[in-house]
C-alpha atoms as a PDB file:
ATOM      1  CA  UNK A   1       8.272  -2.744  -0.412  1.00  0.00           C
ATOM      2  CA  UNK A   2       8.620   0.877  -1.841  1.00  0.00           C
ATOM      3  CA  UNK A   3      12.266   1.441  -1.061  1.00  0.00           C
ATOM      4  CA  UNK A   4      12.974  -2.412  -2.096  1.00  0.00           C
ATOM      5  CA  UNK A   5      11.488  -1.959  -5.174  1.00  0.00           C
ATOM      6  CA  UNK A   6      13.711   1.366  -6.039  1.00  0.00           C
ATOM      7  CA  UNK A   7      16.708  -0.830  -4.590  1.00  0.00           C
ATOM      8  CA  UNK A   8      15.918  -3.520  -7.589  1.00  0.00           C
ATOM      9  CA  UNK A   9      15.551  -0.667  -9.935  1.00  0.00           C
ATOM     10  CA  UNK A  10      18.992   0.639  -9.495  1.00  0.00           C
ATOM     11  CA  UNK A  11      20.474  -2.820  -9.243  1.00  0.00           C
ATOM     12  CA  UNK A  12      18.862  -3.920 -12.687  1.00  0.00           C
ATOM     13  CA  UNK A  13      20.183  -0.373 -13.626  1.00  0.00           C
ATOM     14  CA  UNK A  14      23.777  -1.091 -12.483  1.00  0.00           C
ATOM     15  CA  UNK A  15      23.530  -4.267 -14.482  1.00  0.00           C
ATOM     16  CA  UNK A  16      23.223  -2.156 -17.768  1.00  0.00           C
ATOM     17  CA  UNK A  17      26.220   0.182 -16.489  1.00  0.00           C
ATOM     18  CA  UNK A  18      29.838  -0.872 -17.455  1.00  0.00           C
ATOM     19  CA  UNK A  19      31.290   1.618 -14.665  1.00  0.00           C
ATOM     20  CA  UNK A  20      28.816  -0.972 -12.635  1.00  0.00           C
ATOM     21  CA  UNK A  21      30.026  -4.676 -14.281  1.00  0.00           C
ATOM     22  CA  UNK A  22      32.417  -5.304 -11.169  1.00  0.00           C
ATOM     23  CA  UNK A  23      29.380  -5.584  -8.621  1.00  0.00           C
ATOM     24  CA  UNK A  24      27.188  -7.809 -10.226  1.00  0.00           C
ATOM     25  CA  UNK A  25      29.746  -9.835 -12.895  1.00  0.00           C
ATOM     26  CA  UNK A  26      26.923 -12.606 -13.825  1.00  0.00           C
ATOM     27  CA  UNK A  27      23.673 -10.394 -13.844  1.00  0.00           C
ATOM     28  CA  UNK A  28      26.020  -7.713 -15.950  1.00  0.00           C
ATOM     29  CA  UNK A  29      27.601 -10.492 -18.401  1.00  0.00           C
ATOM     30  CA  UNK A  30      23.750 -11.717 -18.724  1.00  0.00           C
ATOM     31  CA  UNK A  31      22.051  -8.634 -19.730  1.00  0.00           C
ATOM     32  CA  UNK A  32      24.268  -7.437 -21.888  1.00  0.00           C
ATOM     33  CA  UNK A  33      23.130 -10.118 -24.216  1.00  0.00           C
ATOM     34  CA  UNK A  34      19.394  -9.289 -23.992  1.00  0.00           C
ATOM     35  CA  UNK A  35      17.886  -7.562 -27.063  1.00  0.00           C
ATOM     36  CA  UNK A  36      15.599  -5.804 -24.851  1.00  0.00           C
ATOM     37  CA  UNK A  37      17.284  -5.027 -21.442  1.00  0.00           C
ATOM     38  CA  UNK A  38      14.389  -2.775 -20.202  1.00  0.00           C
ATOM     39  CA  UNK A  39      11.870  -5.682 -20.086  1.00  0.00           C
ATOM     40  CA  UNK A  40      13.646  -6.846 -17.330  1.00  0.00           C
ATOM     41  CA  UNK A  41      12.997  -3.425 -15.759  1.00  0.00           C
ATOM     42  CA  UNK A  42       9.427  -4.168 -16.399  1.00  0.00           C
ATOM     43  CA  UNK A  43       9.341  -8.149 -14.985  1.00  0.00           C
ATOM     44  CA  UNK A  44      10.970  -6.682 -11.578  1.00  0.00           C
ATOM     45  CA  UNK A  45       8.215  -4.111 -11.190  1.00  0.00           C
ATOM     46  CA  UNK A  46       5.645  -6.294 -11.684  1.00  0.00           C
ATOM     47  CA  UNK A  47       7.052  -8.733  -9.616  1.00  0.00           C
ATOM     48  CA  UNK A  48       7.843  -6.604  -6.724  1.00  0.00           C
ATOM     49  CA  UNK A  49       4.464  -4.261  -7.212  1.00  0.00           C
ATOM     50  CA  UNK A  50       2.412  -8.051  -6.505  1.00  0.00           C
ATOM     51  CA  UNK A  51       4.372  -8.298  -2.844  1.00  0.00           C
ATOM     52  CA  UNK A  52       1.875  -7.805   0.210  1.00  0.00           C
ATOM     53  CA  UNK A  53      -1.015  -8.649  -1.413  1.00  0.00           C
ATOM     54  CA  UNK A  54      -1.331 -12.157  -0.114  1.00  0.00           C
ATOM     55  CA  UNK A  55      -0.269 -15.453  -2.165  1.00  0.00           C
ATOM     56  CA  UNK A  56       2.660 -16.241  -3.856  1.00  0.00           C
ATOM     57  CA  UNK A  57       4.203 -12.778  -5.480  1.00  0.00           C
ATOM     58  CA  UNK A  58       5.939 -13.971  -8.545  1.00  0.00           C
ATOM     59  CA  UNK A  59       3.228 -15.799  -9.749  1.00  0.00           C
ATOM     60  CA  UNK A  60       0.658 -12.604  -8.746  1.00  0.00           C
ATOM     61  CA  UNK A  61       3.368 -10.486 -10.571  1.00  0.00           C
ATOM     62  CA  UNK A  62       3.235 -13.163 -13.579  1.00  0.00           C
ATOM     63  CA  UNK A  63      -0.810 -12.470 -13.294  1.00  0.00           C
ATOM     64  CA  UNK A  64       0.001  -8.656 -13.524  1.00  0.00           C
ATOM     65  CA  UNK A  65       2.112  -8.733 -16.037  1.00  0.00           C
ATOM     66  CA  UNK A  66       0.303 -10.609 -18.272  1.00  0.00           C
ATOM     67  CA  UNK A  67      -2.794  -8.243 -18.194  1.00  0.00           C
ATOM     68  CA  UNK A  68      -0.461  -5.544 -19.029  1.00  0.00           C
ATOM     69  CA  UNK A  69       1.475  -6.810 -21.916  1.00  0.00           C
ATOM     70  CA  UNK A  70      -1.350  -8.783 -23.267  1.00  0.00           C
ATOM     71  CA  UNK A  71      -1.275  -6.729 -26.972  1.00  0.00           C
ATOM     72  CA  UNK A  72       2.837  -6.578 -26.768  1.00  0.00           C
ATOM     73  CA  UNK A  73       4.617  -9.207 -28.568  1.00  0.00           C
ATOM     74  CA  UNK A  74       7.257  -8.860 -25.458  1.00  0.00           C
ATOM     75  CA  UNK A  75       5.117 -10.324 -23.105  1.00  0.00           C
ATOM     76  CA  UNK A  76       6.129 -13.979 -23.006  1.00  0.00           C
ATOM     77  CA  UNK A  77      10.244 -13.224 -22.021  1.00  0.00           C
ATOM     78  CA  UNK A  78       9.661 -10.741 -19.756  1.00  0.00           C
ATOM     79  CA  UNK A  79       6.586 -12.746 -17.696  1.00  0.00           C
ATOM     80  CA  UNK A  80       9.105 -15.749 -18.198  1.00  0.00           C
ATOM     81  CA  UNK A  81      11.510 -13.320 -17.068  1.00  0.00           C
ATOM     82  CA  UNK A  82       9.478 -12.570 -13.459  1.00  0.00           C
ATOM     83  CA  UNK A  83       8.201 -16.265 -12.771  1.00  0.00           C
ATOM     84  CA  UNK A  84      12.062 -17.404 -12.554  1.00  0.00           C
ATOM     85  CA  UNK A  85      13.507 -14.784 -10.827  1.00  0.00           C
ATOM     86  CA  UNK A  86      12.877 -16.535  -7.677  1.00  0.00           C
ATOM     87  CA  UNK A  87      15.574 -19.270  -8.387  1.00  0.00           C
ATOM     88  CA  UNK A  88      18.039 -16.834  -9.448  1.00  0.00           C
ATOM     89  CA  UNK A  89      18.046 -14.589  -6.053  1.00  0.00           C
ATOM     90  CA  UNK A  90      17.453 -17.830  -4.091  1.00  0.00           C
ATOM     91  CA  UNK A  91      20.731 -18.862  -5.632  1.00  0.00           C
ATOM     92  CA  UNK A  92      22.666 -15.580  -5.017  1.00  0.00           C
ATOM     93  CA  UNK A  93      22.474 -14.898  -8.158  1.00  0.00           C
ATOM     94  CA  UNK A  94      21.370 -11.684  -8.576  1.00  0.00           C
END
């Protein structure tokens, strides 16, 4: 889980990078239009962190997240942000 999570980290990383656009075309051409890029940072550590623990991660992740960003005004896109994340990379997406 540790090195997958620092895999997802540079990927979401590379998505932000313009030297990186060519990789990931969709993800890049996507979070470019965020106003807040780095709370997708934050929704794939939280969903990733929730792996191994038993139950369905992404919605443990959700769980996580929202105890975290309870007092942040953030905290609906970027839990919304880790509950579908599982139909993106079951699509290929990203």
């Amino acid at each position: 889980v540790d090195q997958h999570i620092l895999m997802v980290l540079r990927n979401v990383r590379r998505f932000m990078v313009v030297e990186h656009t060519h990789e990931f075309p969709f993800c890049s051409s996507l979070i470019a239009h965020f106003e807040k890029p780095w709370l997708l940072v934050i929704a794939a550590l939280f969903h990733d962190i929730a792996k191994g623990r038993g139950g369905d991660h992404s919605e443990l992740g959700k769980a996580d997240m929202r105890k975290f960003a309870k007092d942040h005004v953030e905290y609906e896109s970027s839990s919304s942000e880790t509950r579908h994340h599982r139909s993106r990379s079951s699509a290929g997406v990203c």
